[in-house]
N, C-alpha and C. Protein backbone atom coordinates (compact mmCIF):
# COMPACT_ATOMS: atom_id res chain seq x y z
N UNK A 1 -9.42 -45.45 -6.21
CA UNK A 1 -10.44 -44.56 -6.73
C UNK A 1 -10.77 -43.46 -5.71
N UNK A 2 -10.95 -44.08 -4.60
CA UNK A 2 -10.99 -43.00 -3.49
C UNK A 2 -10.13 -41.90 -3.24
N UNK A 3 -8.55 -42.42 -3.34
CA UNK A 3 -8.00 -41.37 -3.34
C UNK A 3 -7.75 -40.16 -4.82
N UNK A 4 -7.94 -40.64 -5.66
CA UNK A 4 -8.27 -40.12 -6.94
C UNK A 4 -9.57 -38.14 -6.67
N UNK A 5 -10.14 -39.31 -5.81
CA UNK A 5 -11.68 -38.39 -5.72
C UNK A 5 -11.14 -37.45 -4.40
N UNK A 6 -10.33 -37.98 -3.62
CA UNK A 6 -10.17 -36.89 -2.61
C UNK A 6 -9.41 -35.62 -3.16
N UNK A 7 -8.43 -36.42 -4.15
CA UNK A 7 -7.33 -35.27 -4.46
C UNK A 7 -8.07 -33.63 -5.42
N UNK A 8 -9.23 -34.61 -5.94
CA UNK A 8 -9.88 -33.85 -7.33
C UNK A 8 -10.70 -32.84 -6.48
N UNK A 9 -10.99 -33.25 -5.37
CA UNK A 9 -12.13 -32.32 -4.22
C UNK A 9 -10.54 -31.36 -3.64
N UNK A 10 -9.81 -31.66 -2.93
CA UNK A 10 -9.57 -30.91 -2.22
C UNK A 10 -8.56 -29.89 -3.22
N UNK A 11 -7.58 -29.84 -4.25
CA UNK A 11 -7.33 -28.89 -5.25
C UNK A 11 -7.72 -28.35 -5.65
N UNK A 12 -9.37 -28.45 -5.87
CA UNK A 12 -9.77 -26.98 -5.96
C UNK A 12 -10.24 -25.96 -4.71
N UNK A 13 -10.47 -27.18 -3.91
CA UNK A 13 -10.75 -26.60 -2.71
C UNK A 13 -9.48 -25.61 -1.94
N UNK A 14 -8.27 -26.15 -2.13
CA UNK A 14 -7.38 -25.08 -1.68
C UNK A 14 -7.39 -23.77 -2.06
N UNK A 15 -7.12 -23.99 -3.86
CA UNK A 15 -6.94 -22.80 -4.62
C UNK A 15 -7.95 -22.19 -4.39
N UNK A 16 -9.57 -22.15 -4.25
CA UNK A 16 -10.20 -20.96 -3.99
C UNK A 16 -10.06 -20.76 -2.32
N UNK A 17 -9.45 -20.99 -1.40
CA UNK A 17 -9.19 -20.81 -0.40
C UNK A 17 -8.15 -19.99 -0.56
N UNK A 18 -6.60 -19.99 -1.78
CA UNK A 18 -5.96 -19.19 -1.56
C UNK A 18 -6.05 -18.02 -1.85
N UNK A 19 -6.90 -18.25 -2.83
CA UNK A 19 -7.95 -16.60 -3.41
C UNK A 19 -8.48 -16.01 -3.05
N UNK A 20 -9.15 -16.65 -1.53
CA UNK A 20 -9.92 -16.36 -0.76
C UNK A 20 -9.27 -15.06 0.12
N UNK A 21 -8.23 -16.09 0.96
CA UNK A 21 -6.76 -15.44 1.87
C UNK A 21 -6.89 -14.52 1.38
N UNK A 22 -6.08 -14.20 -0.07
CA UNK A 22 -5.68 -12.83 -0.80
C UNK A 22 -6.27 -12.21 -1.61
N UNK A 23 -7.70 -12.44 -1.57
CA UNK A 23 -8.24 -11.39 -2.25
C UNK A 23 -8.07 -10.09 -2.20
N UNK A 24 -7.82 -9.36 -1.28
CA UNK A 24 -8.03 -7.90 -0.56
C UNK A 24 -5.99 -7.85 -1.70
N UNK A 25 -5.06 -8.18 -1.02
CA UNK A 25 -4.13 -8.05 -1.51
C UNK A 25 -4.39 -7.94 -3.38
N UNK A 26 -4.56 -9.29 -3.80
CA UNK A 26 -4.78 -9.34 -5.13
C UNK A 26 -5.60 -8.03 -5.97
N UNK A 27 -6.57 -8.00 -5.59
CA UNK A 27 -7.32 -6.71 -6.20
C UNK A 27 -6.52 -5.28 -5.81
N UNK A 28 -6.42 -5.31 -4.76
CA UNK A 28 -5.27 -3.98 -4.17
C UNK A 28 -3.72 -4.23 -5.42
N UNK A 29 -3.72 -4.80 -5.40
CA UNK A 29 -1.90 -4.79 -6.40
C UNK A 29 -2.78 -4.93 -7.91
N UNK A 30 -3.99 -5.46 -8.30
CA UNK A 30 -3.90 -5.09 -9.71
C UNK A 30 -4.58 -3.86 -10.09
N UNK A 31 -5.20 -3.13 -9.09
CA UNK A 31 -6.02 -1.61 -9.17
C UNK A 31 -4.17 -0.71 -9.19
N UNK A 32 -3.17 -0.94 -8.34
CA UNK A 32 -2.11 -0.28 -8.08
C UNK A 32 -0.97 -0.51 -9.45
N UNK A 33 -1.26 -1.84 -10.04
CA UNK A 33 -0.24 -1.86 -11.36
C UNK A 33 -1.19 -1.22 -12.79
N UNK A 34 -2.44 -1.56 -13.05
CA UNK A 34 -3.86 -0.46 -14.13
C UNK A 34 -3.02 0.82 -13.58
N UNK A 35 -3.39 1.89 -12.22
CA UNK A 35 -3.20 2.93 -12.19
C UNK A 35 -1.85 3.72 -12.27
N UNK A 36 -1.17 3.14 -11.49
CA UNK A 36 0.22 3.61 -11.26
C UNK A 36 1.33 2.91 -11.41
N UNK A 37 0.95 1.57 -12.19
CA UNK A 37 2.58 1.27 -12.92
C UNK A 37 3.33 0.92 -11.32
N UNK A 38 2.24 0.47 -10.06
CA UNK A 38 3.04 0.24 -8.92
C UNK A 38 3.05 -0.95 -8.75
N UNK A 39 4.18 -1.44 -8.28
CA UNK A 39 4.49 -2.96 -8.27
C UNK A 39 4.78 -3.54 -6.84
N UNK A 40 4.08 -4.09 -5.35
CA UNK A 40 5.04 -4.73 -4.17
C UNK A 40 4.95 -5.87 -3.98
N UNK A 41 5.81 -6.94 -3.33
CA UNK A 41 5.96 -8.01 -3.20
C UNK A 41 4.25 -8.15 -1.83
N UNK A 42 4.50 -9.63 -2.11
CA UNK A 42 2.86 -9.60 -1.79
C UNK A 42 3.25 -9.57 0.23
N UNK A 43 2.31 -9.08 1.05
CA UNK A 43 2.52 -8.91 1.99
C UNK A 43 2.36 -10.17 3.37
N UNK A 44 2.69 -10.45 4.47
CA UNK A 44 2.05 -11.41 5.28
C UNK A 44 1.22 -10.71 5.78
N UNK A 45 0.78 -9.19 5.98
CA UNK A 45 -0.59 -9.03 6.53
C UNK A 45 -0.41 -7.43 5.64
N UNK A 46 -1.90 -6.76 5.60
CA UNK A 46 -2.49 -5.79 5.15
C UNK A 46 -3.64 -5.22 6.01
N UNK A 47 -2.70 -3.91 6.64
CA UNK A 47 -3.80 -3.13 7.23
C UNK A 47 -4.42 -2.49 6.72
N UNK A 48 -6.08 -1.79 6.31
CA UNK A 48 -6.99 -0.90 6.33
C UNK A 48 -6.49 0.10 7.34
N UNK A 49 -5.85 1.68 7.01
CA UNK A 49 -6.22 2.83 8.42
C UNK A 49 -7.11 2.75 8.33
N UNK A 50 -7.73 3.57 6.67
CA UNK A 50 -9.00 4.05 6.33
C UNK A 50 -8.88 3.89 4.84
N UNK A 51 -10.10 3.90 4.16
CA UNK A 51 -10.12 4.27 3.11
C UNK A 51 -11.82 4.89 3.17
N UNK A 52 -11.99 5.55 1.94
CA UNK A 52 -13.27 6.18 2.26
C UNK A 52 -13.46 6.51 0.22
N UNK A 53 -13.18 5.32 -0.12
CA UNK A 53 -13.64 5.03 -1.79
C UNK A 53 -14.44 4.03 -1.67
N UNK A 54 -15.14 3.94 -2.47
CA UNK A 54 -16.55 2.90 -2.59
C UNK A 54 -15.93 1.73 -3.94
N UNK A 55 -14.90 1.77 -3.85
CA UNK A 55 -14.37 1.08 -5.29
C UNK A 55 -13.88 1.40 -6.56
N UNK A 56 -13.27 0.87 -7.57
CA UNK A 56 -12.72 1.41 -8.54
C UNK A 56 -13.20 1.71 -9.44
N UNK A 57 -13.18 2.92 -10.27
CA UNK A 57 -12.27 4.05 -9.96
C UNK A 57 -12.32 5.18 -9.01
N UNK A 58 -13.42 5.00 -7.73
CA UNK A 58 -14.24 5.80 -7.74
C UNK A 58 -13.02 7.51 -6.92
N UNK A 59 -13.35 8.15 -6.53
CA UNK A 59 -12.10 9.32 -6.22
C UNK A 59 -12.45 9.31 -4.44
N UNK A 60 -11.23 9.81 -4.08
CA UNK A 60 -11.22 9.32 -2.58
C UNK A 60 -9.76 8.99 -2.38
N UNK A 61 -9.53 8.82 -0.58
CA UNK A 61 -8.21 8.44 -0.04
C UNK A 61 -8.48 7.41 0.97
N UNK A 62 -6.89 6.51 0.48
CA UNK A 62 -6.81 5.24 1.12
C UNK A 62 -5.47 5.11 1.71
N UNK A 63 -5.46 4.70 3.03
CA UNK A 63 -3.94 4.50 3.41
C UNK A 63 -3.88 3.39 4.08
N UNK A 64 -2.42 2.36 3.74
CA UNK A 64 -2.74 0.74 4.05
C UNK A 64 -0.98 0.78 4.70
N UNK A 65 -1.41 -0.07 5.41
CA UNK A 65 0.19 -0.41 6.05
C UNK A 65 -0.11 -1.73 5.72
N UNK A 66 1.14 -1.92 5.00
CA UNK A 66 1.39 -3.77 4.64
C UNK A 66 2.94 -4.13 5.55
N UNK A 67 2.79 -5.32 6.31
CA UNK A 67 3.87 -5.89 7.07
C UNK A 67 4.34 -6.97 6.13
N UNK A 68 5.39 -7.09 6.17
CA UNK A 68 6.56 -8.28 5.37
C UNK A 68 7.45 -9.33 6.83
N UNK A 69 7.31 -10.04 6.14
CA UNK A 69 8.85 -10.61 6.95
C UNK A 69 9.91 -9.91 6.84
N UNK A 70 10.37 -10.10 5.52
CA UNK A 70 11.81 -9.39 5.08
C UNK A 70 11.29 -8.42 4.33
N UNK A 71 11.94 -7.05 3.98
CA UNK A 71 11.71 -6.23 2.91
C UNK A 71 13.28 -5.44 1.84
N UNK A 72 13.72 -6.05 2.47
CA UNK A 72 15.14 -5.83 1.98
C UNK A 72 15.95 -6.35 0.43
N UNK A 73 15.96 -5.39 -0.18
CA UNK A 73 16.87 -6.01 -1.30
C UNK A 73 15.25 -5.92 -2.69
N UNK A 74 13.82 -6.08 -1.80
CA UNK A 74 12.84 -6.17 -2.48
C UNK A 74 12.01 -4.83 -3.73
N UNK A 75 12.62 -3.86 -2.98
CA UNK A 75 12.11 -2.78 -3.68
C UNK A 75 13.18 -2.25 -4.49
N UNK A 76 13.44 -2.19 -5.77
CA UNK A 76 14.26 -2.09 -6.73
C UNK A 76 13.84 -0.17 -7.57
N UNK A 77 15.00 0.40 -7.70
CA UNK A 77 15.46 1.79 -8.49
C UNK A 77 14.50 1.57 -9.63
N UNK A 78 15.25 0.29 -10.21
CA UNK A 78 14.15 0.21 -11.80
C UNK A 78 12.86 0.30 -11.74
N UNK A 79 12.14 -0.20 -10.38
CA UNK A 79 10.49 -0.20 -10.26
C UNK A 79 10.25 1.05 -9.66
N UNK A 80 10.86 2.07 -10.12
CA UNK A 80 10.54 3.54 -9.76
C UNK A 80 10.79 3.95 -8.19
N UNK A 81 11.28 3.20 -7.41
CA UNK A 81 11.83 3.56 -5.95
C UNK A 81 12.93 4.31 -5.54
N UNK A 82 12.96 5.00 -4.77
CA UNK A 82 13.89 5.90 -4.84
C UNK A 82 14.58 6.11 -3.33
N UNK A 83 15.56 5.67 -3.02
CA UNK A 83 16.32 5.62 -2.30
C UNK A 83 15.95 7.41 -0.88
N UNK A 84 15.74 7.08 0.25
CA UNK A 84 15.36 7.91 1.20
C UNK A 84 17.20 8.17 1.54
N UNK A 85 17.66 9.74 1.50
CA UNK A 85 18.54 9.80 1.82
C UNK A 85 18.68 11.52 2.57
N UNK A 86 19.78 12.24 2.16
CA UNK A 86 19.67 13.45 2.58
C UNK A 86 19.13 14.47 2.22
N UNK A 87 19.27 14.43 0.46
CA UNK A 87 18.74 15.18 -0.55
C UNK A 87 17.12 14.67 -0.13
N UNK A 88 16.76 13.59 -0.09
CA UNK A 88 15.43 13.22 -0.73
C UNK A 88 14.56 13.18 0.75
N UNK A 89 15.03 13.22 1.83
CA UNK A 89 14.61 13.58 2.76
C UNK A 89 13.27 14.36 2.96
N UNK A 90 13.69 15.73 2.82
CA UNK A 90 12.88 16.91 3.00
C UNK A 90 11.56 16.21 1.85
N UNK A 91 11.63 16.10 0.78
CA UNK A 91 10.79 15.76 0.23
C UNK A 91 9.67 15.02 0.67
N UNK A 92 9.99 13.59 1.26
CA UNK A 92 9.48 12.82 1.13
C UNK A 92 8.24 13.55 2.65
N UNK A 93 8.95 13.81 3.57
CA UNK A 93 8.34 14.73 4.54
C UNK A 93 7.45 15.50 4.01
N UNK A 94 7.79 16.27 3.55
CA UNK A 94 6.46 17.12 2.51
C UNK A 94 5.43 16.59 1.82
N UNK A 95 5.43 15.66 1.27
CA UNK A 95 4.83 14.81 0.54
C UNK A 95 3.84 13.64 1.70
N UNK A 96 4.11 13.77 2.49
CA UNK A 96 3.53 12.96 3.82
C UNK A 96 3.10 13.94 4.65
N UNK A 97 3.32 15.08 4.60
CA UNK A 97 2.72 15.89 5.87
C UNK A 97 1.47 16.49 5.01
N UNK A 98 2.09 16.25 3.39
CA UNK A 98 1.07 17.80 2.50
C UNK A 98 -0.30 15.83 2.56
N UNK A 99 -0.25 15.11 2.67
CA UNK A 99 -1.27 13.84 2.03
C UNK A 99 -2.03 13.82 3.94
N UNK A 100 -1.44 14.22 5.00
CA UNK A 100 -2.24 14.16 6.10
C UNK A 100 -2.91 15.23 6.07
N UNK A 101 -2.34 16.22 5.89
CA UNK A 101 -3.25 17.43 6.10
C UNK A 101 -4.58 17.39 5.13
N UNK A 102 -4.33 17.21 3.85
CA UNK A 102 -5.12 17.01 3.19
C UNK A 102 -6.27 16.33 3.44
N UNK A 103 -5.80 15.35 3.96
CA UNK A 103 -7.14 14.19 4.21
C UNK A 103 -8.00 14.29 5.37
N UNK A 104 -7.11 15.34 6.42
CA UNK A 104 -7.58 15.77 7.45
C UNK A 104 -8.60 16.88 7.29
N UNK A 105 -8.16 17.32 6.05
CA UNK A 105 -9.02 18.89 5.90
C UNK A 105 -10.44 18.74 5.07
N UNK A 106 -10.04 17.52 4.16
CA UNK A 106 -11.53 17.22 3.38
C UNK A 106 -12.30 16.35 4.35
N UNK A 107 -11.80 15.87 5.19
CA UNK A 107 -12.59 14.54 5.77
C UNK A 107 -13.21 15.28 7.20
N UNK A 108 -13.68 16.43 7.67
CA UNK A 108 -13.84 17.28 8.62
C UNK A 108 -14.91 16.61 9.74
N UNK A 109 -15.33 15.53 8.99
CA UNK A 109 -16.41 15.04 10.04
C UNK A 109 -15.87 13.73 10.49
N UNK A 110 -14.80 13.10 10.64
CA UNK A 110 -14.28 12.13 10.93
C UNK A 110 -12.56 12.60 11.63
N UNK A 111 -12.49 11.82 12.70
CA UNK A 111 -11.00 11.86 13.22
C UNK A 111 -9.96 11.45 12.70
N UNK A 112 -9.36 11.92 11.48
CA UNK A 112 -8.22 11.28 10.88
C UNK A 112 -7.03 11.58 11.82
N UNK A 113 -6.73 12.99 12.52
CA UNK A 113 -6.03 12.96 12.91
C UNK A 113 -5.05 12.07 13.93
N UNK A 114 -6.41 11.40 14.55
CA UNK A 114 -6.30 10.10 15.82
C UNK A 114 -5.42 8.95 15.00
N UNK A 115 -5.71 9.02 13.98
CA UNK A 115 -5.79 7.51 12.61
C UNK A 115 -4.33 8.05 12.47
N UNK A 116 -3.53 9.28 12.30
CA UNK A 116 -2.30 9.17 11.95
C UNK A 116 -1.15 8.93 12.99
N UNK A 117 -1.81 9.46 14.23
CA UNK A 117 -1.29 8.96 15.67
C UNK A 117 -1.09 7.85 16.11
N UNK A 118 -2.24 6.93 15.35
CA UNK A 118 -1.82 5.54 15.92
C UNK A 118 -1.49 4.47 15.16
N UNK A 119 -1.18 5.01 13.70
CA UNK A 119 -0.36 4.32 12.70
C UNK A 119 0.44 5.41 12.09
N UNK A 120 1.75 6.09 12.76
CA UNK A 120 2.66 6.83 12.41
C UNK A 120 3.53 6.08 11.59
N UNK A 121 3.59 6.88 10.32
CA UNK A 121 4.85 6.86 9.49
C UNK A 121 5.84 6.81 9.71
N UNK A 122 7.11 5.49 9.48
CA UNK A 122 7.81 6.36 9.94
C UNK A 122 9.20 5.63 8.77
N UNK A 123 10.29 6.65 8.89
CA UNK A 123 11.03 5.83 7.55
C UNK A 123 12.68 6.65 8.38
N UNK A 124 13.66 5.47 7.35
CA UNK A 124 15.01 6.02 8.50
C UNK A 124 15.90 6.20 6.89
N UNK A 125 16.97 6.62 7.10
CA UNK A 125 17.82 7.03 6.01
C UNK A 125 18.41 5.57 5.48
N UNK A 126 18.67 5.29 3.85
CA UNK A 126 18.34 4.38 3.21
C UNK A 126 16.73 3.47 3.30
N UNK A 127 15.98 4.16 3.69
CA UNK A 127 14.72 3.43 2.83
C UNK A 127 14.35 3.68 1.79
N UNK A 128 13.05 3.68 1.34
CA UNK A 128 12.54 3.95 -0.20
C UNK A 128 11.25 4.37 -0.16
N UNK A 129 10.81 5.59 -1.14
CA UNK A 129 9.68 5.98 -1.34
C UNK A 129 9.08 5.79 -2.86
N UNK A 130 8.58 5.63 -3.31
CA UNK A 130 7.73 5.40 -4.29
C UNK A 130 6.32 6.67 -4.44
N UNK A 131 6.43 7.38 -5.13
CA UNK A 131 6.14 8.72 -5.40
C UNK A 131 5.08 8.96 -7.04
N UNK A 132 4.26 8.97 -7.59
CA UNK A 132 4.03 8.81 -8.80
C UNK A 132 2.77 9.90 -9.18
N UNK A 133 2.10 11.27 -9.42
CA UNK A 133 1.39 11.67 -9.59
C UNK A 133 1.02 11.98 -11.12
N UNK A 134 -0.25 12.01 -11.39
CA UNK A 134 -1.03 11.69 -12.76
C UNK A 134 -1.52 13.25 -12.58
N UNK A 135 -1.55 13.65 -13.62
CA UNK A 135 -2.20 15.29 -14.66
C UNK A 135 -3.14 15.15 -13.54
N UNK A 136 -4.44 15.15 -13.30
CA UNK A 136 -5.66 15.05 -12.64
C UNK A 136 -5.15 15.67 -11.19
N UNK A 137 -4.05 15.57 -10.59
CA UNK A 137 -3.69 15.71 -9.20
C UNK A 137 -3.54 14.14 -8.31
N UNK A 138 -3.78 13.41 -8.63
CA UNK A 138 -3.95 11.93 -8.19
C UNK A 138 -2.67 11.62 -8.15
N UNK A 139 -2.52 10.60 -6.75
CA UNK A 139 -1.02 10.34 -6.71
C UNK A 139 -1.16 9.10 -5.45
N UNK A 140 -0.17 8.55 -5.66
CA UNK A 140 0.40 7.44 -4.81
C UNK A 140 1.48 7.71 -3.71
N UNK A 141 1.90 7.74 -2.92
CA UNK A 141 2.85 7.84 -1.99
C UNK A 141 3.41 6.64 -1.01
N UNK A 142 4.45 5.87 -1.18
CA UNK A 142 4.44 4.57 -0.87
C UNK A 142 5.93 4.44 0.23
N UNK A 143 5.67 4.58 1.35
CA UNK A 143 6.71 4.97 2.34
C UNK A 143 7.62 3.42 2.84
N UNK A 144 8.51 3.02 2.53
CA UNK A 144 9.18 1.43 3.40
C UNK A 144 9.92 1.50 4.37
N UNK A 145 9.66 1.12 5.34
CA UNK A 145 10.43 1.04 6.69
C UNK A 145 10.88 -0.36 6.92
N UNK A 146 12.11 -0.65 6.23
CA UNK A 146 13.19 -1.66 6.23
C UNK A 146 13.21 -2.46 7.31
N UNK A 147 13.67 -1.32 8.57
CA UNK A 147 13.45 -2.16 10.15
C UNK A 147 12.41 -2.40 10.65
N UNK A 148 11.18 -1.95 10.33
CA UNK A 148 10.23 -2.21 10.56
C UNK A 148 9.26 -3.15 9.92
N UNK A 149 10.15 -3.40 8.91
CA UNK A 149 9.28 -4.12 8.10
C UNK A 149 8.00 -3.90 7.71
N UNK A 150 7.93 -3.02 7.22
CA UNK A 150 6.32 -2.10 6.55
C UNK A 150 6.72 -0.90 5.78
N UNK A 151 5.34 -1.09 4.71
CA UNK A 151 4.98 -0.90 3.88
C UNK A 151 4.07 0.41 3.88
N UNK A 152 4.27 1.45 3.81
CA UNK A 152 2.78 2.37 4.18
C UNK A 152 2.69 3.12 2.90
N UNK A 153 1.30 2.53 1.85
CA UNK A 153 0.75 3.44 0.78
C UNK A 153 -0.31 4.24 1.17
N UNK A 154 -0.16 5.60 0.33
CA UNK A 154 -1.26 6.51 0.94
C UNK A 154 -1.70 6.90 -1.08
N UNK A 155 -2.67 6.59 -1.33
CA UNK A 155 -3.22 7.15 -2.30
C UNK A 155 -4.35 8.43 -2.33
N UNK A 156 -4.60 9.02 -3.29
CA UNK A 156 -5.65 10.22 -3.29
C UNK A 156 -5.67 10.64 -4.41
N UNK A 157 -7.15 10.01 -4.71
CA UNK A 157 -7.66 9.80 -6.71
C UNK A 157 -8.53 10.77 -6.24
N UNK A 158 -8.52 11.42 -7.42
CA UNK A 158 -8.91 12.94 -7.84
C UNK A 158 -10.33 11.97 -8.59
């Protein structure tokens, strides 16, 4: 009977412990699949640079570096990823320099610039970007660094 009663205590006790762990992840991936149809494998850690939204939906920019063990083989063409190469290069650069400046220029009373210095982007030929902007101006920008194993999304809801 005893062990009956331990098992019934501690199963639930895990599962809201694992909900616990991943809350921040969990809510982050179902605000990212509602908005942008974005899909990543779940991370072993999730950095905050900054974000400066008060919650969903509210408008504002957020940029998160997620670390993996492995990331390879994980981000798939069909889930809208797009292969970092020669052509797609220049782009993706643009698209990362035009989302710092930006955030640097609305956010005038805070040091973002320091914030991009000490979590630099950085991506090598065959990685993947994930790219997705909505009518409104709102867009996702989702950078993978293979050897590095990270993840860097930069959003900015209009």
């Amino acid at each position: 009977m005893k062990k009956k009663t331990k098992i019934w205590i501690f199963i639930p006790l895990f599962l809201v412990g694992l909900v616990i762990v991943n809350r921040d992840y969990i809510s982050q991936s179902i605000e990212w699949k509602l908005n942008w149809g974005f899909e990543v494998p779940r991370p072993s850690k999730m950095e905050t640079v900054f974000t400066n939204r008060n919650g969903f939906p509210s408008e504002g920019e957020t940029f998160l570096v997620l670390h993996y063990r492995s990331l390879e083989n994980k981000l798939k063409e069909k889930d809208g990823w797009t292969a970092i190469n020669e052509k797609s290069h220049d782009t993706v650069l643009t698209l990362l320099q035009s989302f710092q400046k930006n955030v640097t220029e609305i956010n005038n009373t805070q040091n973002y610039e320091s914030l991009f210095q000490e979590y630099p982007v950085s991506y090598n030929k065959n990685d993947k970007y994930f790219y997705h902007l909505e009518e409104d101006n709102s867009y996702i920008l989702a950078i993978s660094n293979t050897k590095e194993r990270k993840l860097y999304v930069m959003e900015w809801i209009q």
